[in-house]
Every structure is written in C-alpha cells, then in structure tokens.
N, C-alpha and C. Protein backbone atom coordinates (compact mmCIF):
# COMPACT_ATOMS: atom_id res chain seq x y z
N UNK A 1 -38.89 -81.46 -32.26
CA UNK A 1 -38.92 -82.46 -33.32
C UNK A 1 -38.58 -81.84 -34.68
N UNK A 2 -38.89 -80.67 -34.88
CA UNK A 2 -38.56 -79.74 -36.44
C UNK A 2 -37.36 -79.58 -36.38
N UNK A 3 -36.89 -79.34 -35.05
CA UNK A 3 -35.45 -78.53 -35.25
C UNK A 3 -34.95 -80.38 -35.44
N UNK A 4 -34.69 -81.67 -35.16
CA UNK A 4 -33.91 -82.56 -35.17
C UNK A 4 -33.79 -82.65 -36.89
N UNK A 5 -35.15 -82.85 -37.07
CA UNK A 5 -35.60 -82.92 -38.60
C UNK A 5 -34.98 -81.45 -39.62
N UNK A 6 -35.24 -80.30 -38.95
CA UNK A 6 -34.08 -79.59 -39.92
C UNK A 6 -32.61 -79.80 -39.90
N UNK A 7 -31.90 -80.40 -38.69
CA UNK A 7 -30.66 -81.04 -38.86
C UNK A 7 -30.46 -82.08 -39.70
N UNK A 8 -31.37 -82.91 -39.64
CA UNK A 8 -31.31 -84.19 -40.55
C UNK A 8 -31.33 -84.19 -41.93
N UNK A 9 -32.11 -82.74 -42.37
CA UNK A 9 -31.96 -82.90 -43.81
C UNK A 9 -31.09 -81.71 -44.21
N UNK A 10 -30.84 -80.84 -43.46
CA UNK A 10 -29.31 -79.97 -43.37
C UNK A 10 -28.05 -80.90 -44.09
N UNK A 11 -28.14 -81.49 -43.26
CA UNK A 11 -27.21 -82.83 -43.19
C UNK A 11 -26.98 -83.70 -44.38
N UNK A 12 -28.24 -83.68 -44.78
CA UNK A 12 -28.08 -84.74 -46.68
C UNK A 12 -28.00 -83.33 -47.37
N UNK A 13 -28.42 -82.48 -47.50
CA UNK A 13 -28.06 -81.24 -48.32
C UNK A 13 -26.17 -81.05 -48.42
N UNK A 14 -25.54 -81.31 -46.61
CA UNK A 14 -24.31 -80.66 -46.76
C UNK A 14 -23.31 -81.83 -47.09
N UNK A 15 -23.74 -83.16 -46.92
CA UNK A 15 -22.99 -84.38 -47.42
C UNK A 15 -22.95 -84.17 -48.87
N UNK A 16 -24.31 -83.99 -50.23
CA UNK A 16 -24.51 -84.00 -51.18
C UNK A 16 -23.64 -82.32 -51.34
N UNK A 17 -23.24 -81.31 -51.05
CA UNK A 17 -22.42 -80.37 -51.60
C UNK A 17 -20.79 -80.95 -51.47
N UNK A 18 -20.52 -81.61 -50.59
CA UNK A 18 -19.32 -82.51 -50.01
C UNK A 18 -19.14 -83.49 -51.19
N UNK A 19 -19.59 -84.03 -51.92
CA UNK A 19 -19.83 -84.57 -53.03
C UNK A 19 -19.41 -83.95 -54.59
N UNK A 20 -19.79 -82.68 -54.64
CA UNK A 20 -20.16 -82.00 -55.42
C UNK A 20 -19.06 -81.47 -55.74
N UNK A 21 -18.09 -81.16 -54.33
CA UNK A 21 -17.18 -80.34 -54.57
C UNK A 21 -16.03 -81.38 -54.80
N UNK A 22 -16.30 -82.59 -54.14
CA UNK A 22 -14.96 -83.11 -54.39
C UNK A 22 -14.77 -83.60 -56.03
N UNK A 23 -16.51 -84.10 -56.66
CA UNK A 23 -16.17 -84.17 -57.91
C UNK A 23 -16.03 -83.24 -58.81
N UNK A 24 -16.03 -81.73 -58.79
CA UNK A 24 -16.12 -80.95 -59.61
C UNK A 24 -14.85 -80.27 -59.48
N UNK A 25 -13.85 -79.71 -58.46
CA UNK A 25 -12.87 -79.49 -57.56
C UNK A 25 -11.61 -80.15 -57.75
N UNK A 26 -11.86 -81.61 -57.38
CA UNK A 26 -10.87 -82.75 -56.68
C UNK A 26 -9.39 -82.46 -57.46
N UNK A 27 -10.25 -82.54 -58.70
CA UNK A 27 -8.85 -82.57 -60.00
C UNK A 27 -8.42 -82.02 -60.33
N UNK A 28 -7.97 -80.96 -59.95
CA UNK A 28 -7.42 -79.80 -59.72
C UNK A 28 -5.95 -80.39 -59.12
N UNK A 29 -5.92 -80.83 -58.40
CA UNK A 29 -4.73 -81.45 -57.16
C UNK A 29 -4.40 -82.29 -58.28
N UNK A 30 -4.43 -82.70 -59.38
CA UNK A 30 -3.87 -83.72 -60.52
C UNK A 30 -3.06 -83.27 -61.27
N UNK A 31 -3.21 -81.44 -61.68
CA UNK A 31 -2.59 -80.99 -62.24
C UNK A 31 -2.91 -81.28 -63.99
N UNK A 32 -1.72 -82.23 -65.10
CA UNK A 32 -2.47 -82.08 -66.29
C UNK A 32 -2.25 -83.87 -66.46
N UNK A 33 -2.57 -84.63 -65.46
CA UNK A 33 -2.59 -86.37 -65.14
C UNK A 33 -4.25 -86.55 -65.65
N UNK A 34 -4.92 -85.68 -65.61
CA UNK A 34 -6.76 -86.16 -66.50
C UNK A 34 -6.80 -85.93 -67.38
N UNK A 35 -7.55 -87.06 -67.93
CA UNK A 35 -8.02 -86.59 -69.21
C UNK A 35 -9.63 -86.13 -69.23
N UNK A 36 -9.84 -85.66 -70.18
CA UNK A 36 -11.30 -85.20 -69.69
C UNK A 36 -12.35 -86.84 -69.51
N UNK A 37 -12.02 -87.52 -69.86
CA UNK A 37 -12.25 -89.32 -70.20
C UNK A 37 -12.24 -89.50 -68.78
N UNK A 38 -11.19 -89.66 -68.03
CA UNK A 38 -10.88 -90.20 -67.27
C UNK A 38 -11.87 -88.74 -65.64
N UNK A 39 -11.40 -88.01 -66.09
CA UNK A 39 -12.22 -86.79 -65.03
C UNK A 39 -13.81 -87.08 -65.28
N UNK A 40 -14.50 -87.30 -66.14
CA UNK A 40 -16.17 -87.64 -66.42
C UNK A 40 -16.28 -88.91 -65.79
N UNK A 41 -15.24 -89.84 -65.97
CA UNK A 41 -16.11 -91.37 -65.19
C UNK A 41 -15.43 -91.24 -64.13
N UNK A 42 -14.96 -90.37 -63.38
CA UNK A 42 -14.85 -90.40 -61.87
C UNK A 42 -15.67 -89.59 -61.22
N UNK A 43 -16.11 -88.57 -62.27
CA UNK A 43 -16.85 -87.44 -61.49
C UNK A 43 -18.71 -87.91 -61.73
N UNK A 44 -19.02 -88.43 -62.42
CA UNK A 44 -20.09 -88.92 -62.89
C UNK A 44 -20.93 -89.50 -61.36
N UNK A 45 -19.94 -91.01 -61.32
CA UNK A 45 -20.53 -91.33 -60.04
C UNK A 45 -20.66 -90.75 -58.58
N UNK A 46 -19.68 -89.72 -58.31
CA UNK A 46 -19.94 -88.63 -57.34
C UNK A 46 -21.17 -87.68 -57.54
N UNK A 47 -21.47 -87.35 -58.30
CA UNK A 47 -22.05 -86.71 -59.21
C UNK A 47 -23.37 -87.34 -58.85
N UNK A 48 -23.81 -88.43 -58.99
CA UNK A 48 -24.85 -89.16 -58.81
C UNK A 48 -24.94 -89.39 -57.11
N UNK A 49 -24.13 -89.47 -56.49
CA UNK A 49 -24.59 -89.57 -55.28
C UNK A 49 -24.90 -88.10 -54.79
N UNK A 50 -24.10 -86.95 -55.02
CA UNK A 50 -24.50 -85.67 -54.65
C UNK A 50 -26.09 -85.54 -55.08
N UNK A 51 -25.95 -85.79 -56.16
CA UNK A 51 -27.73 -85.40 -56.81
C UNK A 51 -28.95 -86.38 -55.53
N UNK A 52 -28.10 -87.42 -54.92
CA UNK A 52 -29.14 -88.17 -54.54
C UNK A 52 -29.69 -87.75 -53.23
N UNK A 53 -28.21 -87.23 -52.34
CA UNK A 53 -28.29 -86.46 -51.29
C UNK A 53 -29.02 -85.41 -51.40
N UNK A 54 -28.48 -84.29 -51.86
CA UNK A 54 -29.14 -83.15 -52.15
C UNK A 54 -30.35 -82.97 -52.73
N UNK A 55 -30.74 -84.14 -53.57
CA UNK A 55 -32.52 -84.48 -53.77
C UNK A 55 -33.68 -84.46 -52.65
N UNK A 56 -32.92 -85.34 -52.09
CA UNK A 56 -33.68 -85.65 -50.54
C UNK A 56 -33.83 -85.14 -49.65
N UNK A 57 -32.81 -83.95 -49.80
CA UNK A 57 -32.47 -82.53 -48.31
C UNK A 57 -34.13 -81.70 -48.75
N UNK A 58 -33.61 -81.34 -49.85
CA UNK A 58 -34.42 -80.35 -51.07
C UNK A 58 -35.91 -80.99 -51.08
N UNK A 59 -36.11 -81.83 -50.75
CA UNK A 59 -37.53 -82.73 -51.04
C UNK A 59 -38.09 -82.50 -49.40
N UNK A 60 -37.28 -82.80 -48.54
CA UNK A 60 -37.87 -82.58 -47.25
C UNK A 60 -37.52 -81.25 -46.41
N UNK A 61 -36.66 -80.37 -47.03
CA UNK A 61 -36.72 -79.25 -46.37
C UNK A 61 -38.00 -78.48 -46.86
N UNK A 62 -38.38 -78.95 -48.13
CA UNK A 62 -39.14 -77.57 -48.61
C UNK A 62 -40.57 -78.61 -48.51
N UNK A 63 -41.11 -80.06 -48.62
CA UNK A 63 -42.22 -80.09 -48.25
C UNK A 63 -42.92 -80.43 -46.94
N UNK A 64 -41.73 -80.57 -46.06
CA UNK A 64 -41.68 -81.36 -44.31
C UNK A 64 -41.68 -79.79 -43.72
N UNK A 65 -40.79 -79.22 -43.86
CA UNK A 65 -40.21 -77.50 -43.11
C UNK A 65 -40.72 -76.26 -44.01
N UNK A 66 -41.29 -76.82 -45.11
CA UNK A 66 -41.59 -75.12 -45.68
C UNK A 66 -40.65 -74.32 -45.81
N UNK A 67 -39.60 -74.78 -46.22
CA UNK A 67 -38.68 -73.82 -46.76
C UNK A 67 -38.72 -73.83 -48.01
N UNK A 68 -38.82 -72.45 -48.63
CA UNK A 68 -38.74 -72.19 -49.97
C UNK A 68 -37.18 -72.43 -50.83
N UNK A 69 -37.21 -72.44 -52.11
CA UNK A 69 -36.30 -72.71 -53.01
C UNK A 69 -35.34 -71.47 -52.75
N UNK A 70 -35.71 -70.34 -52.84
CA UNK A 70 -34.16 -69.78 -52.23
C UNK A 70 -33.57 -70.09 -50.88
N UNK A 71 -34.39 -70.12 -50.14
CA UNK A 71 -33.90 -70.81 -48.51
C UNK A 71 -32.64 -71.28 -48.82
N UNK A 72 -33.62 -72.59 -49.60
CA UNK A 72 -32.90 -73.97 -49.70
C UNK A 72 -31.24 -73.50 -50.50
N UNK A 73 -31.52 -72.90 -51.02
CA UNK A 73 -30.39 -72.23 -52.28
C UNK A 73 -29.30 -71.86 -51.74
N UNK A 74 -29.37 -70.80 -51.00
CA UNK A 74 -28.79 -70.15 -50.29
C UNK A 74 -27.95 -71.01 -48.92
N UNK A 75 -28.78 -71.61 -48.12
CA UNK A 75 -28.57 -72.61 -47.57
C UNK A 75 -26.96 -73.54 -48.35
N UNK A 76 -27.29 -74.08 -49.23
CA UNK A 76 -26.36 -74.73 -50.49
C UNK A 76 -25.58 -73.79 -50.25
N UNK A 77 -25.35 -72.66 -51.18
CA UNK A 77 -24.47 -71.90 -51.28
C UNK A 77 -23.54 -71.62 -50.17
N UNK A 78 -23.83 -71.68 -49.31
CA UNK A 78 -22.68 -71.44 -47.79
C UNK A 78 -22.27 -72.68 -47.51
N UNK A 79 -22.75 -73.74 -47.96
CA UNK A 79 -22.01 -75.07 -47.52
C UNK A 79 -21.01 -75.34 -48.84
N UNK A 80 -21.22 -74.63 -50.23
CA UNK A 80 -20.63 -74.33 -51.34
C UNK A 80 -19.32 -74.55 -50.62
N UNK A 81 -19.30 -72.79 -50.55
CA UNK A 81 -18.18 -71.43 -49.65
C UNK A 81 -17.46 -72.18 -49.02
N UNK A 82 -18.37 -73.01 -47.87
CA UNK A 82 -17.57 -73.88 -46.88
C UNK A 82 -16.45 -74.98 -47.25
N UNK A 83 -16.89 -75.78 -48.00
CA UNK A 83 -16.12 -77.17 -48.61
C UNK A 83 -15.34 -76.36 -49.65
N UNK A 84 -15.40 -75.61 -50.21
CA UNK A 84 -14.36 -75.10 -51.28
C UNK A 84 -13.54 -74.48 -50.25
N UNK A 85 -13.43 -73.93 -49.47
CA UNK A 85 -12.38 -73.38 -48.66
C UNK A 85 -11.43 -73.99 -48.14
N UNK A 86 -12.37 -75.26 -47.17
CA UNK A 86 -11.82 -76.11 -47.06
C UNK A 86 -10.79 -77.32 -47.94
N UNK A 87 -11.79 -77.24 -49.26
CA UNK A 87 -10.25 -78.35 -50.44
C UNK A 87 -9.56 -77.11 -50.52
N UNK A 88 -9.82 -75.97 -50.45
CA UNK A 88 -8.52 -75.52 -51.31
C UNK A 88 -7.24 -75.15 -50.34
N UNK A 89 -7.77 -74.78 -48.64
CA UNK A 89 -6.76 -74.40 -47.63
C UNK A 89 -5.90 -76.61 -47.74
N UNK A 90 -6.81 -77.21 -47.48
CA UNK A 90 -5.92 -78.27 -46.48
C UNK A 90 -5.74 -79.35 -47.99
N UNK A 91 -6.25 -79.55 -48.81
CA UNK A 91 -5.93 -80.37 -49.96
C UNK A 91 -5.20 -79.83 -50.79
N UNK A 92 -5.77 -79.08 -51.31
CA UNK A 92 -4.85 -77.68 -52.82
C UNK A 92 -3.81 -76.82 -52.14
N UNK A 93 -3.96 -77.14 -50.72
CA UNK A 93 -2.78 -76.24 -49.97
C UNK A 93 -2.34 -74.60 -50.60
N UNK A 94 -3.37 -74.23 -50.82
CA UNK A 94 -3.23 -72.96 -51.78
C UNK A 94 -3.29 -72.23 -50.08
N UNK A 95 -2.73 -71.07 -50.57
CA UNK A 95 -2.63 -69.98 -49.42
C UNK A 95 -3.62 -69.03 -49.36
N UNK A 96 -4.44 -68.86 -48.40
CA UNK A 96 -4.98 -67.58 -48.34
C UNK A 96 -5.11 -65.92 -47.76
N UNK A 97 -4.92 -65.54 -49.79
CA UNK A 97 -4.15 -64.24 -49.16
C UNK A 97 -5.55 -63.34 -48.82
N UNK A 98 -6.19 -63.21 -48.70
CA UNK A 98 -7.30 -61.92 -48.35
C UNK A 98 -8.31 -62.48 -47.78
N UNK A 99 -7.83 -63.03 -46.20
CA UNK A 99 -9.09 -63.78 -45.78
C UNK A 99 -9.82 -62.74 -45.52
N UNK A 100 -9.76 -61.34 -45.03
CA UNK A 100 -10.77 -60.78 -44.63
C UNK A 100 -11.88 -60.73 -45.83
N UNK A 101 -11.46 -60.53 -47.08
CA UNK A 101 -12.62 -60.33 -48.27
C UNK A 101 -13.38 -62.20 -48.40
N UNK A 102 -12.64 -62.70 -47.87
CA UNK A 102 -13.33 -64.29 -47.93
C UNK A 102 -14.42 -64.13 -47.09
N UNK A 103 -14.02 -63.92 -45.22
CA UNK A 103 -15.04 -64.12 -44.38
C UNK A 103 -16.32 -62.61 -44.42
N UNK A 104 -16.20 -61.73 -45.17
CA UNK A 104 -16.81 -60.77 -45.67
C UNK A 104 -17.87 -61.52 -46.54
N UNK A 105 -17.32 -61.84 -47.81
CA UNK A 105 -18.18 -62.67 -48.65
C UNK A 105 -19.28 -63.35 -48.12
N UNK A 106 -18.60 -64.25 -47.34
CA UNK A 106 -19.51 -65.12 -46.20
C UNK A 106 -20.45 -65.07 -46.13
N UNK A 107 -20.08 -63.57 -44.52
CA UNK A 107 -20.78 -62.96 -43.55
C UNK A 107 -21.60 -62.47 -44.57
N UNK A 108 -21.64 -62.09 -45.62
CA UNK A 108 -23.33 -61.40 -46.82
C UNK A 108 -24.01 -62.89 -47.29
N UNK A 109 -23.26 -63.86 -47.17
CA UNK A 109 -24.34 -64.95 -47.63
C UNK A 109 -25.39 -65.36 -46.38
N UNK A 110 -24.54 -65.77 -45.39
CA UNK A 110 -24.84 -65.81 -44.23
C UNK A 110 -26.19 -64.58 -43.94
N UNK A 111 -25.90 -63.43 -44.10
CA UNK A 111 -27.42 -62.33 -43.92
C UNK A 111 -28.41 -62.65 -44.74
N UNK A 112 -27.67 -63.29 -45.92
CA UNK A 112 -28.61 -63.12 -46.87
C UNK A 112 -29.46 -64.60 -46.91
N UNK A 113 -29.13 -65.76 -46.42
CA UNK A 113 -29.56 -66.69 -45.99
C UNK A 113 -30.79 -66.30 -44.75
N UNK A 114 -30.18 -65.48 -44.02
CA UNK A 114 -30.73 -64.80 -42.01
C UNK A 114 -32.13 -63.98 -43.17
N UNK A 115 -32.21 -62.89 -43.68
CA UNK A 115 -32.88 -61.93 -44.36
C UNK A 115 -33.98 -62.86 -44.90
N UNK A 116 -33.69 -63.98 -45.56
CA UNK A 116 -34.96 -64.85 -46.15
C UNK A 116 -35.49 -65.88 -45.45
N UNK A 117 -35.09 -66.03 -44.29
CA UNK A 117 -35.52 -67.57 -43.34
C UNK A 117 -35.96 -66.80 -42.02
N UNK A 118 -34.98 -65.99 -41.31
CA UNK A 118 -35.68 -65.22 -40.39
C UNK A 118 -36.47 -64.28 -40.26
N UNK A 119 -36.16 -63.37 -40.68
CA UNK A 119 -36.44 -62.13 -41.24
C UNK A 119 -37.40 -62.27 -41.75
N UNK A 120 -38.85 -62.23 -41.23
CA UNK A 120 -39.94 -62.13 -42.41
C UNK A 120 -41.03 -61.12 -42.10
C-alpha cells in the first residue's frame, strides 16, 4: 500500500516539474517572438498548476511517507534533469554533444538521491 502511495505522489511531484519546465523552458523554441508581457501571462498559469502539483506530492510524501525535504528535493531535481533533456533533445532539437558528462551528472544525483533515502 506505501509503495502504490509513493507512486502516486511521485507522480504529482513529476507532472508539477513537467509544468515547470515547459513554463520556464518552452520559450526558448520562440526565439525573439516574446515579449517578456506576453512570456509572464503564459507562464504564470503553468506556473500555478506546477505549484499545485508539486504542493501536494511535497505535502504527502513528507507527512504520509516520511520523507524529508531533501529526499523530496533531490527527488525534484532528477525529474528536473529528466524533462529538460527531454525539451531540449526532441523540442529544442539541440544536439547532444557530451552525453557521457550528462548521464555522469545524473548517475551523482541519482546516488545522491540512493545516499539520503536508502542509505541510512
């Protein structure tokens, strides 16, 4: 039953970074078509739903599962890594030249996530 329930709020944590990135990110792929006017009232309401997701992950991972605020942090941070990789390989179509120093990066968040949740 914990483990369904740590998927479930995994899950509003990694929707609300999915959010986060597309409004903070997105406009990038616009080039110099925003204005900062026009980039704030699009990003605003993304913005508000990320906060709402990621409220609720953060509210029940750490008082339902006992996971502490770096857990939780860290946790974030690799779903960060993840969705930015992702807009920037298949949306921003940017190339990546040094994947090994990418999946390196990672692989230390990833321990360092393992080091504070398992590891005790």
């Amino acid at each position: 039953m914990k483990l369904l329930s740590f998927f479930k709020y995994v899950a509003l944590i990694y929707i609300g970074t999915i959010c986060y990135v597309i409004a903070a990110y997105y406009h990038l792929i616009m080039k110099n078509k925003w204005s900062f006017l026009n980039a704030f009232m699009i990003a605003i309401p993304i913005v508000i739903i990320e906060y709402t997701f990621s409220l609720h992950g953060n509210h029940y991972l750490h008082n339902e599962l006992d996971y502490s605020a770096m857990d939780i942090l860290i946790m974030t941070i690799c779903f960060y890594f993840i969705n930015l990789w992702l807009l920037n390989y298949f949306v921003l179509k940017n190339k990546v030249t040094n994947v090994y120093k990418e999946i390196f990066c990672f692989v230390l968040i990833i321990c360092a996530f393992l080091t504070t949740t398992v590891i005790k």
